[in-house]
PDB file of N, CA and C in Angstrom:
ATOM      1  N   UNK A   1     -10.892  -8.573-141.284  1.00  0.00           N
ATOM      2  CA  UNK A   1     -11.070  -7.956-139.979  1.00  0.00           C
ATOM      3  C   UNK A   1      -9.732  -7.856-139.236  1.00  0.00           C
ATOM      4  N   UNK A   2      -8.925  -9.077-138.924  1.00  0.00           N
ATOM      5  CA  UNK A   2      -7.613  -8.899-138.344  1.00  0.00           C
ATOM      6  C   UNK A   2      -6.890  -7.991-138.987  1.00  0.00           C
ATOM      7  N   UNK A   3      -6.698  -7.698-140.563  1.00  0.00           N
ATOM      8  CA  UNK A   3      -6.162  -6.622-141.109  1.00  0.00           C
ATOM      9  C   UNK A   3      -6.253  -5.331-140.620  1.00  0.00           C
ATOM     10  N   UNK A   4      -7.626  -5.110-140.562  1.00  0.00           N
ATOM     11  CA  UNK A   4      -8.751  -3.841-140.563  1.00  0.00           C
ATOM     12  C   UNK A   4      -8.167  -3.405-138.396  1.00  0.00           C
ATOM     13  N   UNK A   5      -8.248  -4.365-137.655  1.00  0.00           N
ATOM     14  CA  UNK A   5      -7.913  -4.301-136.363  1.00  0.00           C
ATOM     15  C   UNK A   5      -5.943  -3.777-136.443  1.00  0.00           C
ATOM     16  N   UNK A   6      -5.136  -4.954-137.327  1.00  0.00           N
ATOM     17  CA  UNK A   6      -3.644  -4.026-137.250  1.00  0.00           C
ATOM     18  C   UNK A   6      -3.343  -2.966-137.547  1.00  0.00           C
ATOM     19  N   UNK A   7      -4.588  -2.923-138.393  1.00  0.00           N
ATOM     20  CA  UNK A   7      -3.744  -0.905-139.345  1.00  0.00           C
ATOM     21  C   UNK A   7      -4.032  -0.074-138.208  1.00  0.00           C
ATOM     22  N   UNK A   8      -5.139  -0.234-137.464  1.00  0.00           N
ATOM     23  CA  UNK A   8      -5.864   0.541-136.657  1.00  0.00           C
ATOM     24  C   UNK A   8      -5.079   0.893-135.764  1.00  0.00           C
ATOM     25  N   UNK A   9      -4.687  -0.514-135.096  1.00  0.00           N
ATOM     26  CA  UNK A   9      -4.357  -0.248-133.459  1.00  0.00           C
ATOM     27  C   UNK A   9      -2.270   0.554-133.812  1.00  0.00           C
ATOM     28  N   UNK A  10      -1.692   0.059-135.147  1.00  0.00           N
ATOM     29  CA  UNK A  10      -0.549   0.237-135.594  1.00  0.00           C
ATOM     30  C   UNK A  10      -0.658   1.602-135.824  1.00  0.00           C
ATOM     31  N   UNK A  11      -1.584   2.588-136.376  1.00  0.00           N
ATOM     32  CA  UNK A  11      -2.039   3.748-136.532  1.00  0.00           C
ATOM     33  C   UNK A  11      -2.060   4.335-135.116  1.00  0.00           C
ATOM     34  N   UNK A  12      -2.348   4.284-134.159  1.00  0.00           N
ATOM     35  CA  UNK A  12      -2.687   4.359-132.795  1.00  0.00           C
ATOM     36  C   UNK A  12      -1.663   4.395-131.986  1.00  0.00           C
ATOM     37  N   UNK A  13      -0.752   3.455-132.450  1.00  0.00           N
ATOM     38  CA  UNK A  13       0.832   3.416-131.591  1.00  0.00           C
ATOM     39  C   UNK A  13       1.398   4.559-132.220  1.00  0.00           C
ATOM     40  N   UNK A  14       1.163   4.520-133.494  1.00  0.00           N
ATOM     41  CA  UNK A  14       2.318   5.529-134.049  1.00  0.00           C
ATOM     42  C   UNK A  14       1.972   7.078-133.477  1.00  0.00           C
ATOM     43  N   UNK A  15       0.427   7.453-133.431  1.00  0.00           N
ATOM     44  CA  UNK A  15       0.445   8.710-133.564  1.00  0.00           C
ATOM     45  C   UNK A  15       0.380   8.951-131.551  1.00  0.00           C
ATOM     46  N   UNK A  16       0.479   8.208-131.161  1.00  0.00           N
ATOM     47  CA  UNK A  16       0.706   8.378-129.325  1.00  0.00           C
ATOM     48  C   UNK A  16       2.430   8.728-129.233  1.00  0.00           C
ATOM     49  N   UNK A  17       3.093   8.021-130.307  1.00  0.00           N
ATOM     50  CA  UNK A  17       4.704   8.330-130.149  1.00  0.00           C
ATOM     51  C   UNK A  17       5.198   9.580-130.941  1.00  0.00           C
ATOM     52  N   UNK A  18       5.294  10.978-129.915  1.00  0.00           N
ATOM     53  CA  UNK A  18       5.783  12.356-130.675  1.00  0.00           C
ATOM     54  C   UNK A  18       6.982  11.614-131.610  1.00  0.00           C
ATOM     55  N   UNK A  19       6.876  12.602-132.470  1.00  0.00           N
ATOM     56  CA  UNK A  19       8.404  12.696-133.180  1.00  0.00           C
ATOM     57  C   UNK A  19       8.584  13.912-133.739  1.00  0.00           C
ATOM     58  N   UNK A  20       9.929  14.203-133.942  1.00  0.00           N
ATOM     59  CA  UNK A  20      10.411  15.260-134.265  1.00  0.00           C
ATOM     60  C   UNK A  20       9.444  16.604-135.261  1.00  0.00           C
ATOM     61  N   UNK A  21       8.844  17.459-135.132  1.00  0.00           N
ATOM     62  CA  UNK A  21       7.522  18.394-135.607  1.00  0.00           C
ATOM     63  C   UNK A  21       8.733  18.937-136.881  1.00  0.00           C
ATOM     64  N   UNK A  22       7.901  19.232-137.811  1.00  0.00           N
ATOM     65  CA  UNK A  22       8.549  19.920-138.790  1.00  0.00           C
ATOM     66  C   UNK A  22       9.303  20.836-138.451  1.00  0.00           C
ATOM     67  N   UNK A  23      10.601  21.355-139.613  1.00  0.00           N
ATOM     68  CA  UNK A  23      11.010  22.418-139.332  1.00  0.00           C
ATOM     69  C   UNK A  23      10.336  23.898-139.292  1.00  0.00           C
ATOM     70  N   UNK A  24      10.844  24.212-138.323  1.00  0.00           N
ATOM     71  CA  UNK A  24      10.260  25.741-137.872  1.00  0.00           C
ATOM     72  C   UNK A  24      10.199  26.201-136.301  1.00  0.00           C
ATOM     73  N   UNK A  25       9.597  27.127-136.016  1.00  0.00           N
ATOM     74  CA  UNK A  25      10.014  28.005-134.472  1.00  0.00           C
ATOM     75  C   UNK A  25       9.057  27.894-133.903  1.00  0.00           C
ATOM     76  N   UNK A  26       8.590  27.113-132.624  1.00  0.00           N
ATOM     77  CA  UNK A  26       7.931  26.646-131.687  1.00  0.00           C
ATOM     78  C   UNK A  26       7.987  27.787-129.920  1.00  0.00           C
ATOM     79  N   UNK A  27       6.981  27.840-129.266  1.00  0.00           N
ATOM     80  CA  UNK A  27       6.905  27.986-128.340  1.00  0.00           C
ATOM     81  C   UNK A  27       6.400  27.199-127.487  1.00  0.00           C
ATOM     82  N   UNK A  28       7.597  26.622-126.324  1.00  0.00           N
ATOM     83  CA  UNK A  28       7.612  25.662-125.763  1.00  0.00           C
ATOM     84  C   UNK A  28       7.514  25.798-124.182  1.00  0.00           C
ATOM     85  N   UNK A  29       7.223  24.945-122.891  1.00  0.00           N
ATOM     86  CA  UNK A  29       7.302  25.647-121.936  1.00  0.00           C
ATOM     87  C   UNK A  29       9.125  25.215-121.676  1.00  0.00           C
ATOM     88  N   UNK A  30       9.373  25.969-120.590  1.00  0.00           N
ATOM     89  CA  UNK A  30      10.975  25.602-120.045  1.00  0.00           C
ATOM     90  C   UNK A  30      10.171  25.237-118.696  1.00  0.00           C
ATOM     91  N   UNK A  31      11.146  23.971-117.932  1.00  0.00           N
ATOM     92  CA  UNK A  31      10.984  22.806-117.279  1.00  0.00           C
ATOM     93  C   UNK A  31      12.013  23.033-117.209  1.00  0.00           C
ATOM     94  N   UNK A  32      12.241  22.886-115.309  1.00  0.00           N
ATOM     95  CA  UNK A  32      13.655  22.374-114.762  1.00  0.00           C
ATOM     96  C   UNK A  32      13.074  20.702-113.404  1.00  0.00           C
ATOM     97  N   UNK A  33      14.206  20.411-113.900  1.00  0.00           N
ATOM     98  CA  UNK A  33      14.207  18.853-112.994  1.00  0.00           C
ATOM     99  C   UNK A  33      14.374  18.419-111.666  1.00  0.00           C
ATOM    100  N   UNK A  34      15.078  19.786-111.548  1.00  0.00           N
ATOM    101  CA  UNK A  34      15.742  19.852-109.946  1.00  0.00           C
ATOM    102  C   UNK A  34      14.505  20.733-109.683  1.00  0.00           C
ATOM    103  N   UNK A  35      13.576  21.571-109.702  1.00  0.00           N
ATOM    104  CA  UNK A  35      12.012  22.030-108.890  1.00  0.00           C
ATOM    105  C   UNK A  35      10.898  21.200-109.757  1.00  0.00           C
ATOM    106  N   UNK A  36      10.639  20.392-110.375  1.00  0.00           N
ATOM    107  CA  UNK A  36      10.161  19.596-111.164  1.00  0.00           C
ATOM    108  C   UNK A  36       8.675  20.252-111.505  1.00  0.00           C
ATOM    109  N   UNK A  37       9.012  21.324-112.052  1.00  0.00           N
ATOM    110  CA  UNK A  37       8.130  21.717-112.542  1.00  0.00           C
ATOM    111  C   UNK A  37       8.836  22.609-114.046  1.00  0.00           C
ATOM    112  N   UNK A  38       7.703  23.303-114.890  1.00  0.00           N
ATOM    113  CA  UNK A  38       7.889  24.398-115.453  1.00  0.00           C
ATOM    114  C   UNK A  38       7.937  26.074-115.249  1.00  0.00           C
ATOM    115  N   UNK A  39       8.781  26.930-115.233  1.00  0.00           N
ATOM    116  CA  UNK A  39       8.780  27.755-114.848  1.00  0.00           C
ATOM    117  C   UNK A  39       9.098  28.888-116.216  1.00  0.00           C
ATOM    118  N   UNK A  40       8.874  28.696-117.383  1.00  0.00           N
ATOM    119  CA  UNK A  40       8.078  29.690-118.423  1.00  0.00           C
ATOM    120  C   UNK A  40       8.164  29.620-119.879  1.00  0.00           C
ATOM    121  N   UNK A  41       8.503  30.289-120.637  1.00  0.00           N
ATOM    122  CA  UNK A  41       8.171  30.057-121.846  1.00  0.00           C
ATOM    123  C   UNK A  41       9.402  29.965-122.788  1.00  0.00           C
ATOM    124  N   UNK A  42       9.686  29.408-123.899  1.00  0.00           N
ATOM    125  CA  UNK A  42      11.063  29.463-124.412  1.00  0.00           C
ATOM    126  C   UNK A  42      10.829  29.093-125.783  1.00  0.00           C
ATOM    127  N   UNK A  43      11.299  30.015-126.701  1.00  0.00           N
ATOM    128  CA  UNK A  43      11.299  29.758-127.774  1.00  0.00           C
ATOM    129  C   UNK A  43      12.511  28.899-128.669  1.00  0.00           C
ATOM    130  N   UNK A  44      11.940  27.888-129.565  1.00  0.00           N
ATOM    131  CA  UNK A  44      12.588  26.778-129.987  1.00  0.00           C
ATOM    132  C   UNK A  44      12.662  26.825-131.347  1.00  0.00           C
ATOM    133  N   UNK A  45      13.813  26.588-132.158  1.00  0.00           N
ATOM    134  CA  UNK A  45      13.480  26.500-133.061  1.00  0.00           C
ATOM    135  C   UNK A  45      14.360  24.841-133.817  1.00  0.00           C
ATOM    136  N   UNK A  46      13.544  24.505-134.690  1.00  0.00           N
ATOM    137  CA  UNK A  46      13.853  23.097-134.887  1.00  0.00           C
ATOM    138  C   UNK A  46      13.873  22.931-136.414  1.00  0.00           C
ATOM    139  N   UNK A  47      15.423  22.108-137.203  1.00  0.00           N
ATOM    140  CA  UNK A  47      15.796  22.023-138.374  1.00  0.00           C
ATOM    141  C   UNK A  47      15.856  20.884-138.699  1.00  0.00           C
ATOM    142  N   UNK A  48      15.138  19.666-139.254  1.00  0.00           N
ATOM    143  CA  UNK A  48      15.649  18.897-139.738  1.00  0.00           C
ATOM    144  C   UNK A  48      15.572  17.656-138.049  1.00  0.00           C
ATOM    145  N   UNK A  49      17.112  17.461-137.928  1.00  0.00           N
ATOM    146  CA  UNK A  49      16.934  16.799-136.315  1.00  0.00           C
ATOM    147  C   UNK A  49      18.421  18.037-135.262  1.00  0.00           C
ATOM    148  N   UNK A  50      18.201  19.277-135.866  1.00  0.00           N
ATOM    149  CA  UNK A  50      19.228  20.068-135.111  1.00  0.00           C
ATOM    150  C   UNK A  50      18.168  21.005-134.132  1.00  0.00           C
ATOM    151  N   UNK A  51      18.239  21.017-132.846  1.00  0.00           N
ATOM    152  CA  UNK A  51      17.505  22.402-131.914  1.00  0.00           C
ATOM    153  C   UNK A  51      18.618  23.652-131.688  1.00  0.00           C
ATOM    154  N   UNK A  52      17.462  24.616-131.517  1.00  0.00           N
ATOM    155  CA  UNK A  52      18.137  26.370-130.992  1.00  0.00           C
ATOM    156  C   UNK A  52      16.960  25.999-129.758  1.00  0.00           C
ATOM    157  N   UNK A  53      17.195  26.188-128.531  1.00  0.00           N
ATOM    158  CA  UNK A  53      16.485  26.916-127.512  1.00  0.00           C
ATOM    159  C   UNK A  53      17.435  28.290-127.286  1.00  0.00           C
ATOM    160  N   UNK A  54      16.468  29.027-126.873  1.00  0.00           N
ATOM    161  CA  UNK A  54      16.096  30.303-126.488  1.00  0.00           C
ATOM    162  C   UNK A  54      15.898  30.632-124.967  1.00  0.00           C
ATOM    163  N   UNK A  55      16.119  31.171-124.394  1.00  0.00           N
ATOM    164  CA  UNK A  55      16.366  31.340-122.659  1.00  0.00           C
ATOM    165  C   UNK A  55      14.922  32.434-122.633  1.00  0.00           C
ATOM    166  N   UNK A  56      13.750  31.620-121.883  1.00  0.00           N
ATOM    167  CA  UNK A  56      13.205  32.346-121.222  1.00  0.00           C
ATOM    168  C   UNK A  56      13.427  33.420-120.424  1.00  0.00           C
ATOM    169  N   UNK A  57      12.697  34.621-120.031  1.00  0.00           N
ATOM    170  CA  UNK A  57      12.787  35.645-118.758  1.00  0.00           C
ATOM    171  C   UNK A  57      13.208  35.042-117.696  1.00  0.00           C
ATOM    172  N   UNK A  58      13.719  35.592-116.613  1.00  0.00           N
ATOM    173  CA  UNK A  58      13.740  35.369-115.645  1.00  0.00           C
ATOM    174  C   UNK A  58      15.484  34.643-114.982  1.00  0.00           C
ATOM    175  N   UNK A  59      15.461  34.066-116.003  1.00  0.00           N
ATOM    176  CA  UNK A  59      16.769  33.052-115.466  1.00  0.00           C
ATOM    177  C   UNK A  59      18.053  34.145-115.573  1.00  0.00           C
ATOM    178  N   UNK A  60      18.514  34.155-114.265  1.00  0.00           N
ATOM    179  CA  UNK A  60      20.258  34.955-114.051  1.00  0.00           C
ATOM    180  C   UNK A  60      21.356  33.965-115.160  1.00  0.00           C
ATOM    181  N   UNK A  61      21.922  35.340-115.150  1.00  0.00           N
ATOM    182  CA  UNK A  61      23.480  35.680-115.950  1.00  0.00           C
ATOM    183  C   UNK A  61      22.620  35.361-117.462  1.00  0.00           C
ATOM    184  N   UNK A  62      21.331  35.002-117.830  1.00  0.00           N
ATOM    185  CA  UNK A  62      21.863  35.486-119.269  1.00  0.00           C
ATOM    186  C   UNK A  62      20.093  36.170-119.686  1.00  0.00           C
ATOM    187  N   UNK A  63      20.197  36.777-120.773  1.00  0.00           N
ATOM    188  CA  UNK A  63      19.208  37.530-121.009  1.00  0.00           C
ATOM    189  C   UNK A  63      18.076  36.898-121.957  1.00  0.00           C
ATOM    190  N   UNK A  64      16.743  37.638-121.785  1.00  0.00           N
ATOM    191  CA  UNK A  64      16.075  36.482-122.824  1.00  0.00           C
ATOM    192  C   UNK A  64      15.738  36.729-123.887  1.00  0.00           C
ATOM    193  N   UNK A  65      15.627  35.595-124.600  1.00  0.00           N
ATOM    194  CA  UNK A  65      15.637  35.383-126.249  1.00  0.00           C
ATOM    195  C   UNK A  65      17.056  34.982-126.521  1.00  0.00           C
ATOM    196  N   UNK A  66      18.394  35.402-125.891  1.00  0.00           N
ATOM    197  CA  UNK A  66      19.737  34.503-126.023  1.00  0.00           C
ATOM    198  C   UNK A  66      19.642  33.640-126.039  1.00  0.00           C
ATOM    199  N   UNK A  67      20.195  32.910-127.000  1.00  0.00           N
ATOM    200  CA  UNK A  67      20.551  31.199-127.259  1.00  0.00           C
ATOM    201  C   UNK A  67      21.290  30.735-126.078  1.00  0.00           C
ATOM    202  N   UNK A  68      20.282  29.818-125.683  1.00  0.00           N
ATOM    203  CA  UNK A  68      20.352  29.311-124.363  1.00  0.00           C
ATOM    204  C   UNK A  68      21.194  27.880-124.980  1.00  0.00           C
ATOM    205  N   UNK A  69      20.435  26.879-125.435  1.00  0.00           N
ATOM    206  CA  UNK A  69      21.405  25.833-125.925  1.00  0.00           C
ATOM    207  C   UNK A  69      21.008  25.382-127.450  1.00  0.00           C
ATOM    208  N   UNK A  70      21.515  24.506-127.902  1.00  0.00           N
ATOM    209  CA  UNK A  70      21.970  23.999-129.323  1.00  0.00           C
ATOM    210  C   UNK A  70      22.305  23.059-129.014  1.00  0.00           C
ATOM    211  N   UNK A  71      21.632  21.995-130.183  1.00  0.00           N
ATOM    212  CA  UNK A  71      22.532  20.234-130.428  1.00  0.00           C
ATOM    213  C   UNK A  71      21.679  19.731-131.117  1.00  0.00           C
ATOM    214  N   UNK A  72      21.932  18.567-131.098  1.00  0.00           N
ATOM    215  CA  UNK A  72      20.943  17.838-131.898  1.00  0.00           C
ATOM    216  C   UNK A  72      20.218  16.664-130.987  1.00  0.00           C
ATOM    217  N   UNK A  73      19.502  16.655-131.890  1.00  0.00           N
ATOM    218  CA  UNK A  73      17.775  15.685-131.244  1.00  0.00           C
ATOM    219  C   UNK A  73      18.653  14.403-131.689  1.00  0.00           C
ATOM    220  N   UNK A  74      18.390  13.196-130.090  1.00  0.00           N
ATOM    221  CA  UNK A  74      18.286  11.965-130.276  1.00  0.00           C
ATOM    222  C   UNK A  74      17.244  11.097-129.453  1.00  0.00           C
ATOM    223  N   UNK A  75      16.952  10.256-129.911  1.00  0.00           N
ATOM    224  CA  UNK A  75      15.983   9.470-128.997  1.00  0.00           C
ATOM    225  C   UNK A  75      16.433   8.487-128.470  1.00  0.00           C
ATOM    226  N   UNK A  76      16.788   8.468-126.933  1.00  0.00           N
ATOM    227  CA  UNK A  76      17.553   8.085-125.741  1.00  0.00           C
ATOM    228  C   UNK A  76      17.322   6.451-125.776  1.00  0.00           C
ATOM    229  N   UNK A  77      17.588   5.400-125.386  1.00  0.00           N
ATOM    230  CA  UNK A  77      17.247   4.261-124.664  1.00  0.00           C
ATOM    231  C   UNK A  77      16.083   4.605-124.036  1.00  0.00           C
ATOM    232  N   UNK A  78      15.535   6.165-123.091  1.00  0.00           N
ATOM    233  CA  UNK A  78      14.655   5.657-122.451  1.00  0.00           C
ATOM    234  C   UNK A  78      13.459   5.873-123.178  1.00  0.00           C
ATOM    235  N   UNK A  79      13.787   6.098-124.547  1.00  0.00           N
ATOM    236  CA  UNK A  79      12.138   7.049-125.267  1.00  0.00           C
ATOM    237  C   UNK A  79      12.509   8.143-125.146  1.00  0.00           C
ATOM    238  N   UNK A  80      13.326   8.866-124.583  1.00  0.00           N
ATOM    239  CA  UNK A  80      12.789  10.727-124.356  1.00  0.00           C
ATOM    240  C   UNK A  80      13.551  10.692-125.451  1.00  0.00           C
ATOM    241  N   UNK A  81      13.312  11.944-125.855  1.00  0.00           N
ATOM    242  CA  UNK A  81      14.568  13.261-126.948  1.00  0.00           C
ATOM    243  C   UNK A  81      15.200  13.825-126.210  1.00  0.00           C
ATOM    244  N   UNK A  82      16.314  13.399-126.457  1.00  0.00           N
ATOM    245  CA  UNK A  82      17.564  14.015-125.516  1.00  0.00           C
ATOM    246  C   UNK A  82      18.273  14.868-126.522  1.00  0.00           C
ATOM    247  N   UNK A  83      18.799  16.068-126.298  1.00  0.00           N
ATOM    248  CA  UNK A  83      19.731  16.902-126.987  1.00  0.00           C
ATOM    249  C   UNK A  83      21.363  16.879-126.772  1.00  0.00           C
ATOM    250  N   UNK A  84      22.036  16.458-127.833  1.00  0.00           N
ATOM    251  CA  UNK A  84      23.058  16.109-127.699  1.00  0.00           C
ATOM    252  C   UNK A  84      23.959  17.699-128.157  1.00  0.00           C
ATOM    253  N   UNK A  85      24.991  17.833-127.285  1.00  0.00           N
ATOM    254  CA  UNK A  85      25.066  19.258-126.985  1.00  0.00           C
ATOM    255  C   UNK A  85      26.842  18.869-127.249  1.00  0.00           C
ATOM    256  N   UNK A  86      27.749  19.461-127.507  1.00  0.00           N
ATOM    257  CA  UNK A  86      29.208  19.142-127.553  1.00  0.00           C
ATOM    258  C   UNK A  86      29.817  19.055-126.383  1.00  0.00           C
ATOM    259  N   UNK A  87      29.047  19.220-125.453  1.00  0.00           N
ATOM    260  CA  UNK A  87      29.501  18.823-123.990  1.00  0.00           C
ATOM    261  C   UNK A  87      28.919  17.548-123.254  1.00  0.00           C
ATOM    262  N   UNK A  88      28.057  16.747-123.991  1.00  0.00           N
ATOM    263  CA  UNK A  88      27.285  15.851-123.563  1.00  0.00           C
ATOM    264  C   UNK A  88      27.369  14.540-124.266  1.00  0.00           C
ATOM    265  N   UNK A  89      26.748  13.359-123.820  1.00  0.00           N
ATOM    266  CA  UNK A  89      27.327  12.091-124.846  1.00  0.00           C
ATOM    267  C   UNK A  89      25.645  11.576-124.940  1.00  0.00           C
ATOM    268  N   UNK A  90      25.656  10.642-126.134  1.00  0.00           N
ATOM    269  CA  UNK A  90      24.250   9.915-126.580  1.00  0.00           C
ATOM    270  C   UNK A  90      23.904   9.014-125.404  1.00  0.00           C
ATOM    271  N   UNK A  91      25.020   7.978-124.438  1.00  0.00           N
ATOM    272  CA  UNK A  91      24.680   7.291-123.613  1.00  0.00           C
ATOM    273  C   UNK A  91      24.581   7.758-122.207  1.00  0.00           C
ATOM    274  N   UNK A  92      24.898   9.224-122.120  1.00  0.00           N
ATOM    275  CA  UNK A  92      24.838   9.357-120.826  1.00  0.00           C
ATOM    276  C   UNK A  92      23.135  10.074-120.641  1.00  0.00           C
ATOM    277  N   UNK A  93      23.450   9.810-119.187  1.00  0.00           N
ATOM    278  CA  UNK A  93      21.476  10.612-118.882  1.00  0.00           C
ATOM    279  C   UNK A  93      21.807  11.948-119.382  1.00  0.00           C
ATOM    280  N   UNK A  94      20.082  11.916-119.412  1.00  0.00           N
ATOM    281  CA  UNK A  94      19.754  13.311-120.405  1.00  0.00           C
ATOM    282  C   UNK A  94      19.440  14.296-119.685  1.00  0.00           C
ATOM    283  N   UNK A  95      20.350  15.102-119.366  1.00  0.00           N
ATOM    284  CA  UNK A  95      20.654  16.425-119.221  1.00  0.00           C
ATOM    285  C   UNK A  95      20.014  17.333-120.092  1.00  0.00           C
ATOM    286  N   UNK A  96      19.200  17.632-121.218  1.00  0.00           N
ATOM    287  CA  UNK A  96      18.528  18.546-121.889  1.00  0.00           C
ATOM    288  C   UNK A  96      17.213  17.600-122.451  1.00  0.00           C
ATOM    289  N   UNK A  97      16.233  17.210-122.223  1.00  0.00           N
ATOM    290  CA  UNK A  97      15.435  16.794-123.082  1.00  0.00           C
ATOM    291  C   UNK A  97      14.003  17.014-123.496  1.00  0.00           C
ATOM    292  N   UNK A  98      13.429  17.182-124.810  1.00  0.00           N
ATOM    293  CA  UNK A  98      12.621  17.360-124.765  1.00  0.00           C
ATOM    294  C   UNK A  98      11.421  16.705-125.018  1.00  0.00           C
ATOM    295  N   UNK A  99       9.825  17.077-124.548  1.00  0.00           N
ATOM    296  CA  UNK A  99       9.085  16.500-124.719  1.00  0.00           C
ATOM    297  C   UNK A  99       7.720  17.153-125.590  1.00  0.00           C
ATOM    298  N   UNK A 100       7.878  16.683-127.059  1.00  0.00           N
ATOM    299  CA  UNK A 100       7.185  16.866-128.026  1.00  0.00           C
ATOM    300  C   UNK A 100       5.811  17.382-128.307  1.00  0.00           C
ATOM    301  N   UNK A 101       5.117  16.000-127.335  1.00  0.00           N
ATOM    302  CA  UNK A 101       3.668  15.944-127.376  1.00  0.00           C
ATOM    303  C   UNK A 101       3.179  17.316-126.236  1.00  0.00           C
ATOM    304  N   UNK A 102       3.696  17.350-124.950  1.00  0.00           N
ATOM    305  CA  UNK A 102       3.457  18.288-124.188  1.00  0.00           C
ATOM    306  C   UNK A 102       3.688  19.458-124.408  1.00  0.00           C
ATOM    307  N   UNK A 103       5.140  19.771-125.510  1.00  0.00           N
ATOM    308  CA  UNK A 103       5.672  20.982-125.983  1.00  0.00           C
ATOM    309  C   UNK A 103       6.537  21.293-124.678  1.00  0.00           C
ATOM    310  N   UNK A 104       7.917  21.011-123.646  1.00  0.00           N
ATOM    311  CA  UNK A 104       7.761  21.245-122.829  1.00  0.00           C
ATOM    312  C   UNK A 104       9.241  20.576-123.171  1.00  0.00           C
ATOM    313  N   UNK A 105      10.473  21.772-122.386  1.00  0.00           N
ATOM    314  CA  UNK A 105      11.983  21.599-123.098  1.00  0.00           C
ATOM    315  C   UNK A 105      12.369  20.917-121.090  1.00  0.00           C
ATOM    316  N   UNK A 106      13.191  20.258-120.975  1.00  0.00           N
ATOM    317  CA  UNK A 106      13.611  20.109-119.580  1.00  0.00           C
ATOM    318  C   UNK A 106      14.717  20.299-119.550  1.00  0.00           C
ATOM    319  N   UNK A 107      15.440  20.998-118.323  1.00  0.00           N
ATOM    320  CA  UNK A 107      16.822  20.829-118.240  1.00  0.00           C
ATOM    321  C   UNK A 107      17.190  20.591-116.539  1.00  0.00           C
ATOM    322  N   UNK A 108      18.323  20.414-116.117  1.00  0.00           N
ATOM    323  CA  UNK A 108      18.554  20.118-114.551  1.00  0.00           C
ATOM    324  C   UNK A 108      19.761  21.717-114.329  1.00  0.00           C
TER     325      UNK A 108
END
């Protein structure tokens, strides 16, 4: 029974914690931090642990479906997936991150 109770509840932790979805091209919402909400749709595409986002409609100076950002997926100190971008560092706050289970990219 104690066996039968660890696999269970160990099964249970694991599948509550997203992780990285197979490779392939996702539609995700775009989330900004500074109006803390989502404001539309953005296509993602994901290799291995490398991201392409895609720039939703709407947003000035660049057009959509342009590659909005690129980097690679890490999982922060705080739990999130943070995207590590060549302008950005693993320990600093996360400036791009995303969230798996919701489908839902954030940026500030």
């Amino acid at each position: 029974m104690k066996t039968f109770l660890f696999l269970f509840f160990t099964t249970i932790i694991s599948i509550s914690f997203a992780q990285i979805p197979k490779s392939g091209t996702y539609i995700y919402n775009y989330c900004n931090m500074e109006y803390n909400k989502c404001i539309g749709k953005c296509k993602i595409k994901i290799k291995d642990n490398k991201i392409w986002i895609y720039a939703p409609g709407g947003l000035t100076g660049i057009t959509e479906g342009e590659l909005y950002e690129n980097g690679t997926l890490h999982k922060n100190r705080s739990g999130k997936w943070i995207i590590i971008t060549s302008r950005s560092r693993v320990n600093e706050g996360p400036a791009l991150w995303i969230d798996f289970k919701r489908k839902q990219f954030w940026t500030f």
